[in-house]
PDB file of N, CA and C in Angstrom:
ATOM      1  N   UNK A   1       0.839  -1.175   0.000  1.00  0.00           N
ATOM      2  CA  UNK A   1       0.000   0.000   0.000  1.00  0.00           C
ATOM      3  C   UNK A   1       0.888   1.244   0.000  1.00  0.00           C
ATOM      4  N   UNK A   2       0.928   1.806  -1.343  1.00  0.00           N
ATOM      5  CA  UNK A   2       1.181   3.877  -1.008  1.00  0.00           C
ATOM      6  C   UNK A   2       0.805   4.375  -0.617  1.00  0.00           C
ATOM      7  N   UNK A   3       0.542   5.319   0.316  1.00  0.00           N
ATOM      8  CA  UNK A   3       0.200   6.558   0.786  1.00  0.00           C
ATOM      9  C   UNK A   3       0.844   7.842   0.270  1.00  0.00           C
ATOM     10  N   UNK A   4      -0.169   8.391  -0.015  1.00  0.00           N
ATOM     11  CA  UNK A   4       0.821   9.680  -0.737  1.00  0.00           C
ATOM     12  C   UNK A   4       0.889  10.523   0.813  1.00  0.00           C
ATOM     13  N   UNK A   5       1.903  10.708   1.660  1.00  0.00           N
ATOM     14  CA  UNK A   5       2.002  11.591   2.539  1.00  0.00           C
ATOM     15  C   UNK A   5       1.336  12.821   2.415  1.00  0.00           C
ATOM     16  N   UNK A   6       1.242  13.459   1.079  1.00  0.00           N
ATOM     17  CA  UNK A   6       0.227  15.405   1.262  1.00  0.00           C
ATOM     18  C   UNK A   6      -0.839  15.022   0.876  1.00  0.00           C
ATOM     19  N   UNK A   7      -1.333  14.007   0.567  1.00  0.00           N
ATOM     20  CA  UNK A   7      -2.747  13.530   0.684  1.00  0.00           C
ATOM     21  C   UNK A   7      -3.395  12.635   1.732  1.00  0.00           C
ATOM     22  N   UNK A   8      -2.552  12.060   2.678  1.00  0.00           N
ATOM     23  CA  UNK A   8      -2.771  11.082   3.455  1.00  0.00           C
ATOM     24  C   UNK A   8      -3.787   9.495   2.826  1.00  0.00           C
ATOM     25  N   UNK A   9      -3.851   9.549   1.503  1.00  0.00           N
ATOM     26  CA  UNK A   9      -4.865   8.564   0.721  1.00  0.00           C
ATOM     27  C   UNK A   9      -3.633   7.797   0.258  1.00  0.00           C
ATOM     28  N   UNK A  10      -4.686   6.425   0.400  1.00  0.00           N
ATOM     29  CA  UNK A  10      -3.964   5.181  -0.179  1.00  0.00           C
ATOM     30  C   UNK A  10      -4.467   5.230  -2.026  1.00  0.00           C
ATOM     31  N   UNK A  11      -3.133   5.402  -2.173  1.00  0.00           N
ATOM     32  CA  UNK A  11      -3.236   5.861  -3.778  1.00  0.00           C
ATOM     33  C   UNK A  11      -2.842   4.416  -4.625  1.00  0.00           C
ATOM     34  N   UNK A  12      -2.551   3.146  -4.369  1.00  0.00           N
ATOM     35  CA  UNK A  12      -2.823   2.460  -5.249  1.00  0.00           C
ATOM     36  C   UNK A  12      -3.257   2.119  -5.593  1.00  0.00           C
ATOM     37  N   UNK A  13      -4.946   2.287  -5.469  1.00  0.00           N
ATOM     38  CA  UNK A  13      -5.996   1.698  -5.922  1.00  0.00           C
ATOM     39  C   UNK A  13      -6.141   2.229  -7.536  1.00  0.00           C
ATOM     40  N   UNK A  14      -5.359   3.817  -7.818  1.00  0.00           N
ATOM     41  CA  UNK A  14      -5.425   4.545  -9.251  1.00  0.00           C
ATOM     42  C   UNK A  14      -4.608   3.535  -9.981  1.00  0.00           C
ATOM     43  N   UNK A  15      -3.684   2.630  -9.627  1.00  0.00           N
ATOM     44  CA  UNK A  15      -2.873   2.041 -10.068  1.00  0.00           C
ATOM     45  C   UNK A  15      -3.845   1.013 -11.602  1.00  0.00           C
ATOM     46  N   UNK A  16      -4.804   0.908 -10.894  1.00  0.00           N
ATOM     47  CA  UNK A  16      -6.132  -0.246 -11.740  1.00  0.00           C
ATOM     48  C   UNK A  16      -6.660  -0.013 -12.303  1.00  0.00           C
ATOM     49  N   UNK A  17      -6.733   1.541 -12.335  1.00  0.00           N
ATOM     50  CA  UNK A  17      -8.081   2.811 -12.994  1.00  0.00           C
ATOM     51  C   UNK A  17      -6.938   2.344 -14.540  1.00  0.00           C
ATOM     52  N   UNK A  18      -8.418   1.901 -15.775  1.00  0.00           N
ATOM     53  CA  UNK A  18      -7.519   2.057 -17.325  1.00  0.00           C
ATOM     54  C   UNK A  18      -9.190   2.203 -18.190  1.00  0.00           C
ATOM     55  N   UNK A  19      -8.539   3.075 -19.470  1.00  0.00           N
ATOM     56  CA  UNK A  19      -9.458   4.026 -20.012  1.00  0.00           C
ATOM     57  C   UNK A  19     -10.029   2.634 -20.550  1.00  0.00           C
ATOM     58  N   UNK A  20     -10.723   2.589 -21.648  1.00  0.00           N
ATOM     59  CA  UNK A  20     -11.559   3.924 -21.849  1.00  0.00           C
ATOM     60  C   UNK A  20     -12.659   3.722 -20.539  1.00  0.00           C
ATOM     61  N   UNK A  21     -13.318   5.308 -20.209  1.00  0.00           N
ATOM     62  CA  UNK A  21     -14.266   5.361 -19.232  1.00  0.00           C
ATOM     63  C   UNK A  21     -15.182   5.579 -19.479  1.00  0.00           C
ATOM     64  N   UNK A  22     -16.725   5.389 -19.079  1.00  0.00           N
ATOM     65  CA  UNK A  22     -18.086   5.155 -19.439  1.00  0.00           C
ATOM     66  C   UNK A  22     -18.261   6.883 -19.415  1.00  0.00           C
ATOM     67  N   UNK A  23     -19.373   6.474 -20.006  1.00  0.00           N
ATOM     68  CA  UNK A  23     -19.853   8.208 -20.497  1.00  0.00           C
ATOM     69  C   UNK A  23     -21.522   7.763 -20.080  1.00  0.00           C
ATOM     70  N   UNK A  24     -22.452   8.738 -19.809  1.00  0.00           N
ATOM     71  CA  UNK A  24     -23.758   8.719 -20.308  1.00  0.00           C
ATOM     72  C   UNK A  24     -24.412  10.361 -19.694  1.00  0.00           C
ATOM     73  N   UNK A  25     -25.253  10.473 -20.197  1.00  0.00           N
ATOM     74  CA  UNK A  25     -25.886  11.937 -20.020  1.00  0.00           C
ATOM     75  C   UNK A  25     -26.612  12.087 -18.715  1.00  0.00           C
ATOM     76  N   UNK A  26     -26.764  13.079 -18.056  1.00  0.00           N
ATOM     77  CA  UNK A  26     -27.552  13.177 -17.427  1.00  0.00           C
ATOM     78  C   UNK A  26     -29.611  12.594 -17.128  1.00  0.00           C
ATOM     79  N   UNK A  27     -29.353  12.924 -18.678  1.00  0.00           N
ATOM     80  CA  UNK A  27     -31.402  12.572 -18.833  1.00  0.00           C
ATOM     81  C   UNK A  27     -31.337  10.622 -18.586  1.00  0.00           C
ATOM     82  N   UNK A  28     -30.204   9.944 -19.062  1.00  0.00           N
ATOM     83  CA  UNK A  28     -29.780   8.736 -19.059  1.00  0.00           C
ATOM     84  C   UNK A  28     -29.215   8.242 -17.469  1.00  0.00           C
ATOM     85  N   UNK A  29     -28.595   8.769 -17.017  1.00  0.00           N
ATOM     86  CA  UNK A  29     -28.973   8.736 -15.356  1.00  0.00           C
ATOM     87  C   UNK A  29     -29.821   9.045 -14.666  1.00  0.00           C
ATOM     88  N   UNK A  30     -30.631   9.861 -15.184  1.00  0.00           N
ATOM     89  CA  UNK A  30     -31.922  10.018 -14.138  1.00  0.00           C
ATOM     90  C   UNK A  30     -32.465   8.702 -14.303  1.00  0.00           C
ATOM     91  N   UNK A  31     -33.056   8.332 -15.782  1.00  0.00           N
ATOM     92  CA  UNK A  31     -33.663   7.083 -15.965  1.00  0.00           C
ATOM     93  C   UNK A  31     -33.281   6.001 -15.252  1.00  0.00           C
ATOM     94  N   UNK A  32     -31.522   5.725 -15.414  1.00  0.00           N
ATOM     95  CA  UNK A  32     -31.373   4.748 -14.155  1.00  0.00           C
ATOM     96  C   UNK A  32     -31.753   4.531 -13.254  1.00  0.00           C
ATOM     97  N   UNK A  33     -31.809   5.666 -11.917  1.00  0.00           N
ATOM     98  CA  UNK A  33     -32.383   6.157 -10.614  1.00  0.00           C
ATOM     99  C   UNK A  33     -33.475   6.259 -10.670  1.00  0.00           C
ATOM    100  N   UNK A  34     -34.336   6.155 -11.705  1.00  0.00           N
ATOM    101  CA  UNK A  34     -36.098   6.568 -11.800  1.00  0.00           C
ATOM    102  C   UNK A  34     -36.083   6.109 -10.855  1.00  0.00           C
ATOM    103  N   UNK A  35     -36.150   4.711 -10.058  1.00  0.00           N
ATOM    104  CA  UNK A  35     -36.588   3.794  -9.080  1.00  0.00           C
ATOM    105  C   UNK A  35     -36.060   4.319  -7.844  1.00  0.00           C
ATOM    106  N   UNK A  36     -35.268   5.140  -7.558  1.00  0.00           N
ATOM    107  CA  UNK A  36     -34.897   5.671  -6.503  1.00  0.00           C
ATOM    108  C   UNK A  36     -35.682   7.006  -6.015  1.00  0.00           C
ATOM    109  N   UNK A  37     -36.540   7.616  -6.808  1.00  0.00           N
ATOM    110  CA  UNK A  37     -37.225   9.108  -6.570  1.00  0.00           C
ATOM    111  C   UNK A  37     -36.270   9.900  -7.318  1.00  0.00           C
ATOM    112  N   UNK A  38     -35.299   9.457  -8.232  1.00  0.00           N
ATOM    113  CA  UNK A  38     -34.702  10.601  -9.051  1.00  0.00           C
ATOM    114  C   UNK A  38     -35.767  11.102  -9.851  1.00  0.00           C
ATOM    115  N   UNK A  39     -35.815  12.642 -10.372  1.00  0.00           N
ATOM    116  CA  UNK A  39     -36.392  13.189 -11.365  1.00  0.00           C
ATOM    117  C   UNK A  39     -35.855  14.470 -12.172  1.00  0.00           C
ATOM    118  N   UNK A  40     -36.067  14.304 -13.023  1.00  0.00           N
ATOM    119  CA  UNK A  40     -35.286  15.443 -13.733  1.00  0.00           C
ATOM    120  C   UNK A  40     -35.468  16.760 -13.529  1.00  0.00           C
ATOM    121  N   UNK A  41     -33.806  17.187 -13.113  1.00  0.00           N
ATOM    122  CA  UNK A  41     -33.942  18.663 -12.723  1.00  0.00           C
ATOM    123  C   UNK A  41     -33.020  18.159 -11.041  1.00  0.00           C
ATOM    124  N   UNK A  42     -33.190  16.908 -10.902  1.00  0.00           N
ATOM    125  CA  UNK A  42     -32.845  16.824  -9.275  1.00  0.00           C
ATOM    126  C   UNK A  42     -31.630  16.831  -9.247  1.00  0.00           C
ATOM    127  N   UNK A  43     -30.609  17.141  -8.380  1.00  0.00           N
ATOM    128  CA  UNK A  43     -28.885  17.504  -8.234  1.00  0.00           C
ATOM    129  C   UNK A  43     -28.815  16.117  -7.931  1.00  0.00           C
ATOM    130  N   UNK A  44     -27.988  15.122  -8.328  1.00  0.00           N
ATOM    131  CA  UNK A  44     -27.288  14.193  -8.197  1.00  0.00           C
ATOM    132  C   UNK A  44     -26.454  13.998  -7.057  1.00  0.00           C
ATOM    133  N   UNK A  45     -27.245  13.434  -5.968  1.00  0.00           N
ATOM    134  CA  UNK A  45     -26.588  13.154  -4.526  1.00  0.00           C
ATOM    135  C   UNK A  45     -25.503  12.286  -4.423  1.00  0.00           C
ATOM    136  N   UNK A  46     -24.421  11.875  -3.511  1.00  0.00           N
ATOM    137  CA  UNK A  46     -23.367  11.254  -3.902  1.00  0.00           C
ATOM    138  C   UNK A  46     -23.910   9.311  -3.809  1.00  0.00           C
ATOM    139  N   UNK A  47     -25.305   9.584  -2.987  1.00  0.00           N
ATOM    140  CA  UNK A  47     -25.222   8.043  -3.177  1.00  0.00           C
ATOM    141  C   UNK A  47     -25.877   7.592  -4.647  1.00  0.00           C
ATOM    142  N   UNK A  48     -26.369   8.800  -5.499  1.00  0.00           N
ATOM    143  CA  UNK A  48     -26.616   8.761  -6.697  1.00  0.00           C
ATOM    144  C   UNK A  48     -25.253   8.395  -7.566  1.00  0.00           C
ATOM    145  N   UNK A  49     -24.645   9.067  -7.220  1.00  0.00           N
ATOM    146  CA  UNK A  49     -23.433   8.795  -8.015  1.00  0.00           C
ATOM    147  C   UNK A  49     -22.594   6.974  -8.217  1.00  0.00           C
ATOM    148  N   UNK A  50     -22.545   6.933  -6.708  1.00  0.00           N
ATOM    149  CA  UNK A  50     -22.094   5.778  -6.124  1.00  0.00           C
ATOM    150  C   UNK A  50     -22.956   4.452  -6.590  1.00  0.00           C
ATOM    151  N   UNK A  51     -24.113   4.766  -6.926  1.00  0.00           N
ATOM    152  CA  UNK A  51     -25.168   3.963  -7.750  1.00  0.00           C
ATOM    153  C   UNK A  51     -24.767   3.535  -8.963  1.00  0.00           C
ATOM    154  N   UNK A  52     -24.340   5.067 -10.008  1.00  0.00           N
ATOM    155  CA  UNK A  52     -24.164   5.022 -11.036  1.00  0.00           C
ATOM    156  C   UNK A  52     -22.872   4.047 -11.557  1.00  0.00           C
ATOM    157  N   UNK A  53     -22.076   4.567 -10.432  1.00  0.00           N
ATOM    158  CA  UNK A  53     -20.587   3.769 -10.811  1.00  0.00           C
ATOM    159  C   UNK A  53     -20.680   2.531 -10.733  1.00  0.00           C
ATOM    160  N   UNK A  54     -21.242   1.905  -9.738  1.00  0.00           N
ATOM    161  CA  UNK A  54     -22.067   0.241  -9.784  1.00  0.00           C
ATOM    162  C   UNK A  54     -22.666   0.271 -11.032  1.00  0.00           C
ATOM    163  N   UNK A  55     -23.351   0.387 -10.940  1.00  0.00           N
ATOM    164  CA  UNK A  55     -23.825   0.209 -12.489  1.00  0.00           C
ATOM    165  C   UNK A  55     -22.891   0.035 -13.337  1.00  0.00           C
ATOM    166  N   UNK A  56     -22.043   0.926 -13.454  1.00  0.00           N
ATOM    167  CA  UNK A  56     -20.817   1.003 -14.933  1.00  0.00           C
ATOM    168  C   UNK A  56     -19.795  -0.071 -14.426  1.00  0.00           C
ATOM    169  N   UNK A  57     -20.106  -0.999 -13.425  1.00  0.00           N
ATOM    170  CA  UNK A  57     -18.921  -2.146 -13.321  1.00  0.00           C
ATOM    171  C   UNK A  57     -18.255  -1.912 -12.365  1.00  0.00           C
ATOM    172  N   UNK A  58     -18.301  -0.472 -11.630  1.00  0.00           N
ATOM    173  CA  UNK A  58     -17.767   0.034 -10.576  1.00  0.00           C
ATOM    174  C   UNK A  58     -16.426   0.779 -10.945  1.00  0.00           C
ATOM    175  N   UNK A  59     -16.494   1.125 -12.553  1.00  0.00           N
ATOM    176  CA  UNK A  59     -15.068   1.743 -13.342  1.00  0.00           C
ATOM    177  C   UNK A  59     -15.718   3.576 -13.202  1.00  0.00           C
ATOM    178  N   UNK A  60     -14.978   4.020 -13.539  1.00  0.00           N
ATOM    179  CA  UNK A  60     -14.938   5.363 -13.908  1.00  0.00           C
ATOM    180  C   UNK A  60     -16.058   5.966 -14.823  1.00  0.00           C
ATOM    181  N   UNK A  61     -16.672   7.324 -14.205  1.00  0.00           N
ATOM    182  CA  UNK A  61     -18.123   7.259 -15.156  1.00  0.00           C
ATOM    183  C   UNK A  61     -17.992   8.495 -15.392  1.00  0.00           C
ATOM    184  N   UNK A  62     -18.394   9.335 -16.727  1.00  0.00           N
ATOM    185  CA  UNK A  62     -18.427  10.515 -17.135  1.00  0.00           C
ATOM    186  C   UNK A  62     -20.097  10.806 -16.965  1.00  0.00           C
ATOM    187  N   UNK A  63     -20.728  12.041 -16.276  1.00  0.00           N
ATOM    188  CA  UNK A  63     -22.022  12.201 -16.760  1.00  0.00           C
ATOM    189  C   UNK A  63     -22.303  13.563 -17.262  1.00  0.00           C
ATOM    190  N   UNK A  64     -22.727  14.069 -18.533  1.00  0.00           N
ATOM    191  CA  UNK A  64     -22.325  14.840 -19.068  1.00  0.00           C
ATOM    192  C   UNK A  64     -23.879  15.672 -19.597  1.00  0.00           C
ATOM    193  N   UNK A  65     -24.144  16.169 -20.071  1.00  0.00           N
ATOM    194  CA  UNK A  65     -24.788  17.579 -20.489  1.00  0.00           C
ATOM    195  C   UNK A  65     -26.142  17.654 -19.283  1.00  0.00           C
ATOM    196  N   UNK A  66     -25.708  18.223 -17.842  1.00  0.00           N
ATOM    197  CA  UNK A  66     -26.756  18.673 -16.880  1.00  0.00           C
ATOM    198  C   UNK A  66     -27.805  19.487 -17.524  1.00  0.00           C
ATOM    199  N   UNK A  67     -28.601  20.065 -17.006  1.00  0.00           N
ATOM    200  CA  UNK A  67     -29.973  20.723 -16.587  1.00  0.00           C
ATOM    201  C   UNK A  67     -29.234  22.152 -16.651  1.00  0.00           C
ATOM    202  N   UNK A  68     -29.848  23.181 -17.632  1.00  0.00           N
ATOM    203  CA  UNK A  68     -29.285  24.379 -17.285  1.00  0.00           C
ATOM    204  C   UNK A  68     -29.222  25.327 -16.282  1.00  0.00           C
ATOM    205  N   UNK A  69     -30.845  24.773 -15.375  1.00  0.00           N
ATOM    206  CA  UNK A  69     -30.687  25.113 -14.586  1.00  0.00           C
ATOM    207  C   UNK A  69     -30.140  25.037 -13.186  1.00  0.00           C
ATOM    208  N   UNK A  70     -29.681  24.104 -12.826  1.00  0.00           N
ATOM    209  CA  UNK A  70     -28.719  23.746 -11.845  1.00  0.00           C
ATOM    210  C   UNK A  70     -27.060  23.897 -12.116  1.00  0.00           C
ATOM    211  N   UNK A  71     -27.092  24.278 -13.491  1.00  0.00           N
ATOM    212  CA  UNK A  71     -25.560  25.176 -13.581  1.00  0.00           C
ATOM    213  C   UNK A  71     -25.216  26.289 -13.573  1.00  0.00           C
ATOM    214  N   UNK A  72     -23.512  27.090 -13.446  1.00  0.00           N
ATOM    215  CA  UNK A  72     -23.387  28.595 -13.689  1.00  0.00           C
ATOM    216  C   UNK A  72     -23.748  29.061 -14.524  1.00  0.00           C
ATOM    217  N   UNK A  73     -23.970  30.512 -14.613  1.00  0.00           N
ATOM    218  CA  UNK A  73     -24.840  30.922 -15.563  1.00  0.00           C
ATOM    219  C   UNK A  73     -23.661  31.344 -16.877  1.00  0.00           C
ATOM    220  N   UNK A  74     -22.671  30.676 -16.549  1.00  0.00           N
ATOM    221  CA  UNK A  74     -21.743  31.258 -18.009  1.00  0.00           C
ATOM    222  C   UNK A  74     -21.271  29.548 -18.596  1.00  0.00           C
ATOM    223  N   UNK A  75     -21.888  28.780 -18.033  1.00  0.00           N
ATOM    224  CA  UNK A  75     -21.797  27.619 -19.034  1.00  0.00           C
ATOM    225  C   UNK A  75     -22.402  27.479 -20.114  1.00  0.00           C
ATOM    226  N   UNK A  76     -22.023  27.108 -21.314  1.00  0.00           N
ATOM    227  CA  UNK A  76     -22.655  26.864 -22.603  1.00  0.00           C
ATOM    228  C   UNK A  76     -23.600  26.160 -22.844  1.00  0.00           C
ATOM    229  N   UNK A  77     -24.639  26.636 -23.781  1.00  0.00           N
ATOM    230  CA  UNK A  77     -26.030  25.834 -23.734  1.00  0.00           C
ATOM    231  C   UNK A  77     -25.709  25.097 -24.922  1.00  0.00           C
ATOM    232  N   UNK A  78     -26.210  23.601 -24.809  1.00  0.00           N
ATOM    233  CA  UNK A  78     -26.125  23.023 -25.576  1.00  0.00           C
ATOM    234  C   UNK A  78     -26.774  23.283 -27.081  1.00  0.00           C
ATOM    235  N   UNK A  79     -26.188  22.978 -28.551  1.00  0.00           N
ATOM    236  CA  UNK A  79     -26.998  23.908 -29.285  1.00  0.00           C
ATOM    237  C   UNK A  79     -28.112  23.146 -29.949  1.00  0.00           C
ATOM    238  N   UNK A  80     -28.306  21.879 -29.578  1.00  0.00           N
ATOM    239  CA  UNK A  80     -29.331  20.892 -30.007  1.00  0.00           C
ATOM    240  C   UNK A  80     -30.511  21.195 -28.870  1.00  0.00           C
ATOM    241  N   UNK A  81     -29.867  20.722 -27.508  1.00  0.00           N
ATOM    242  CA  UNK A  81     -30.505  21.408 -26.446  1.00  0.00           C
ATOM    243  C   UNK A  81     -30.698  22.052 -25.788  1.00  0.00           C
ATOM    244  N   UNK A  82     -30.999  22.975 -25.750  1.00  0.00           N
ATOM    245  CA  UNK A  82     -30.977  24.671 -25.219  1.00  0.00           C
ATOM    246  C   UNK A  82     -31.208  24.333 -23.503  1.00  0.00           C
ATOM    247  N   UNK A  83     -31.461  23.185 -23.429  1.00  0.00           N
ATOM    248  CA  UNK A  83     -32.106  23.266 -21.919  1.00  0.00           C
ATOM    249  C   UNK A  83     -31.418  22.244 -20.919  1.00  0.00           C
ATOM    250  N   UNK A  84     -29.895  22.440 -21.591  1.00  0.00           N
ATOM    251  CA  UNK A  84     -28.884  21.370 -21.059  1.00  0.00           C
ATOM    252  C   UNK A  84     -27.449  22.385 -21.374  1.00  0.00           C
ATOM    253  N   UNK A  85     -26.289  22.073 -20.695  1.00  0.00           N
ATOM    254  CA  UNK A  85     -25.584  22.879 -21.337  1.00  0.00           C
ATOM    255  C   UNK A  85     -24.388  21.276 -21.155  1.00  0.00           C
ATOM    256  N   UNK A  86     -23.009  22.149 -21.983  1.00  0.00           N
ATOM    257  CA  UNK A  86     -22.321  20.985 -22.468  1.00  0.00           C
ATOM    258  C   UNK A  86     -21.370  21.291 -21.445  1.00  0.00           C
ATOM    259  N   UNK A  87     -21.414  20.230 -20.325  1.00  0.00           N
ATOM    260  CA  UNK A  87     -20.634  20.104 -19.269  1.00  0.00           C
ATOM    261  C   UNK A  87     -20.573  18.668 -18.718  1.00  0.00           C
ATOM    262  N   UNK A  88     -19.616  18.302 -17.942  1.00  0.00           N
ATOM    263  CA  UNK A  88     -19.331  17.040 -17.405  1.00  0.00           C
ATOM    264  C   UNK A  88     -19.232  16.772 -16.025  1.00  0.00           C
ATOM    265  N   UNK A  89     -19.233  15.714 -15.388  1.00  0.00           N
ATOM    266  CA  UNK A  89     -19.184  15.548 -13.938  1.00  0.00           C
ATOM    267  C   UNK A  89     -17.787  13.920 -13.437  1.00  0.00           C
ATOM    268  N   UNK A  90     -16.855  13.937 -13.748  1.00  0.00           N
ATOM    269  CA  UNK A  90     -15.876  12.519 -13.792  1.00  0.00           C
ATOM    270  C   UNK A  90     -16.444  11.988 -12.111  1.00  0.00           C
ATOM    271  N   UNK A  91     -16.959  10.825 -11.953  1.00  0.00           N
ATOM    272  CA  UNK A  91     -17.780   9.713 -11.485  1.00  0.00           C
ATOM    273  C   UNK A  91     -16.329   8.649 -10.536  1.00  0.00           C
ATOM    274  N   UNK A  92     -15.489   8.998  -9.807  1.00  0.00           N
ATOM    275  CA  UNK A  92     -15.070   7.624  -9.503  1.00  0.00           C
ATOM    276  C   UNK A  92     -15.648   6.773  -8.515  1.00  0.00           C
ATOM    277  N   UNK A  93     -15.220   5.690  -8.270  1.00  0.00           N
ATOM    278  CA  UNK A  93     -15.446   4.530  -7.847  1.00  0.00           C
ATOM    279  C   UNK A  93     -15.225   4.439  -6.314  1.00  0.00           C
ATOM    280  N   UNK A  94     -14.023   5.520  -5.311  1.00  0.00           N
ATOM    281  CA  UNK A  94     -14.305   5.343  -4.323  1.00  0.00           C
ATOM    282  C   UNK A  94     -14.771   6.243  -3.837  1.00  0.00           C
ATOM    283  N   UNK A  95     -14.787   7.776  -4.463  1.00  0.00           N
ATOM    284  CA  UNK A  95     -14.771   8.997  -4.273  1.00  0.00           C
ATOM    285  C   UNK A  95     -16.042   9.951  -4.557  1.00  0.00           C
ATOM    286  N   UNK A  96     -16.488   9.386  -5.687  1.00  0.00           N
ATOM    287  CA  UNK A  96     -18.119   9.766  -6.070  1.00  0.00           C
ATOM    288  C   UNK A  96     -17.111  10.923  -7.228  1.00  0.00           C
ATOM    289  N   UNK A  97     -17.943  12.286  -7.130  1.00  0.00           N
ATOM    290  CA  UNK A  97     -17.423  13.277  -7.642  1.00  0.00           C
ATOM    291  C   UNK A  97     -16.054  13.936  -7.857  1.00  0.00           C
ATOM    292  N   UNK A  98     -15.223  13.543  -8.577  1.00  0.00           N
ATOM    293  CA  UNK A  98     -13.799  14.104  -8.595  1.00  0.00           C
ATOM    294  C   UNK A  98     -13.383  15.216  -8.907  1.00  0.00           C
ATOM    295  N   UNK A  99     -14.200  15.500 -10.281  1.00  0.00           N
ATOM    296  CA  UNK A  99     -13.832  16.706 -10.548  1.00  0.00           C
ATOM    297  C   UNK A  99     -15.060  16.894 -12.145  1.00  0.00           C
ATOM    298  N   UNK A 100     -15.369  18.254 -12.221  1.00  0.00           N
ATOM    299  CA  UNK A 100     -16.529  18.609 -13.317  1.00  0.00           C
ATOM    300  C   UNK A 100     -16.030  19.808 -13.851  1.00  0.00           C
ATOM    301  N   UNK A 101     -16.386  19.752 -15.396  1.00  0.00           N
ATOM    302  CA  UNK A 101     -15.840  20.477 -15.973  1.00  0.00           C
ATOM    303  C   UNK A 101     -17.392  21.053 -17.275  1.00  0.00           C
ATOM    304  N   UNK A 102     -17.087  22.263 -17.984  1.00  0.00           N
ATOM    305  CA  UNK A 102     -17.945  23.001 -18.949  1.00  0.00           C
ATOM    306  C   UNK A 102     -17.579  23.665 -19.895  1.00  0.00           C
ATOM    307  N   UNK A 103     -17.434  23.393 -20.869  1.00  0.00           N
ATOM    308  CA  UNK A 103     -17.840  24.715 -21.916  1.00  0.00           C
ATOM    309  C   UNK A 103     -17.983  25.658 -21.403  1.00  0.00           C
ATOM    310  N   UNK A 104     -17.409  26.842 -21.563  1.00  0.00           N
ATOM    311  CA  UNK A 104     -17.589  27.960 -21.160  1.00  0.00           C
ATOM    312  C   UNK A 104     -18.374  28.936 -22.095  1.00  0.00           C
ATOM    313  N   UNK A 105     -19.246  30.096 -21.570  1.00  0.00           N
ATOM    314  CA  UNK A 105     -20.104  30.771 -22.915  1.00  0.00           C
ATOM    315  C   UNK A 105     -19.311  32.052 -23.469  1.00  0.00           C
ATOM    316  N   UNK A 106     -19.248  32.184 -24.636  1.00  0.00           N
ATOM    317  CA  UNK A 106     -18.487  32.884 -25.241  1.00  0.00           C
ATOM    318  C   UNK A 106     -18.778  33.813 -25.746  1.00  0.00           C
ATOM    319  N   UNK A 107     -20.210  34.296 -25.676  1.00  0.00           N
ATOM    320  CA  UNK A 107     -20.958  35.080 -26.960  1.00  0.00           C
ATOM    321  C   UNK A 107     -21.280  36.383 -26.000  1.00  0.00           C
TER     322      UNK A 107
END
């Protein structure tokens, strides 16, 4: 076992993490969770997440174009869907939420 000392986390578990990583949309995770009281528009709680990654095999999960309205208001709207914007949320396996990223709006 590593420990990264300025993280105090046992870091070899990244050692196992290998691409490619699952992707699916937001409107496609809600559907998963239907059975849980998810509904669209609802913020994705971490045991939502932790759901999702089970689901994907327990690997690494991308969930990608949110609800515009539960994002900043300078993220980019999607241009198919105006009512989603093009942003991501990276899903791990012990951690839930790692890190989320957006399009930024430009206009």
């Amino acid at each position: 076992m590593f420990r990264n000392p300025l993280l105090n986390a046992d870091v070899e578990g990244l050692r196992s993490v290998k691409k490619p990583f699952g992707r699916i949309t937001y409107t496609k995770a809600v559907e998963l969770l239907a059975g849980y009281g998810v509904k669209w528009g609802d913020d994705l709680k971490s045991s939502h997440e932790k759901m999702l990654v089970n689901i994907n095999g327990n690997k690494p999960l991308f969930v990608t174009h949110f609800p515009k309205a539960m994002k900043f208001f300078n993220m980019k709207e999607n241009d198919e869907s105006p009512e989603v914007v093009n942003s991501a949320d990276l899903l791990l396996p012990a951690g839930g939420e790692a890190v989320g990223a957006a399009e930024r709006e430009y206009r």
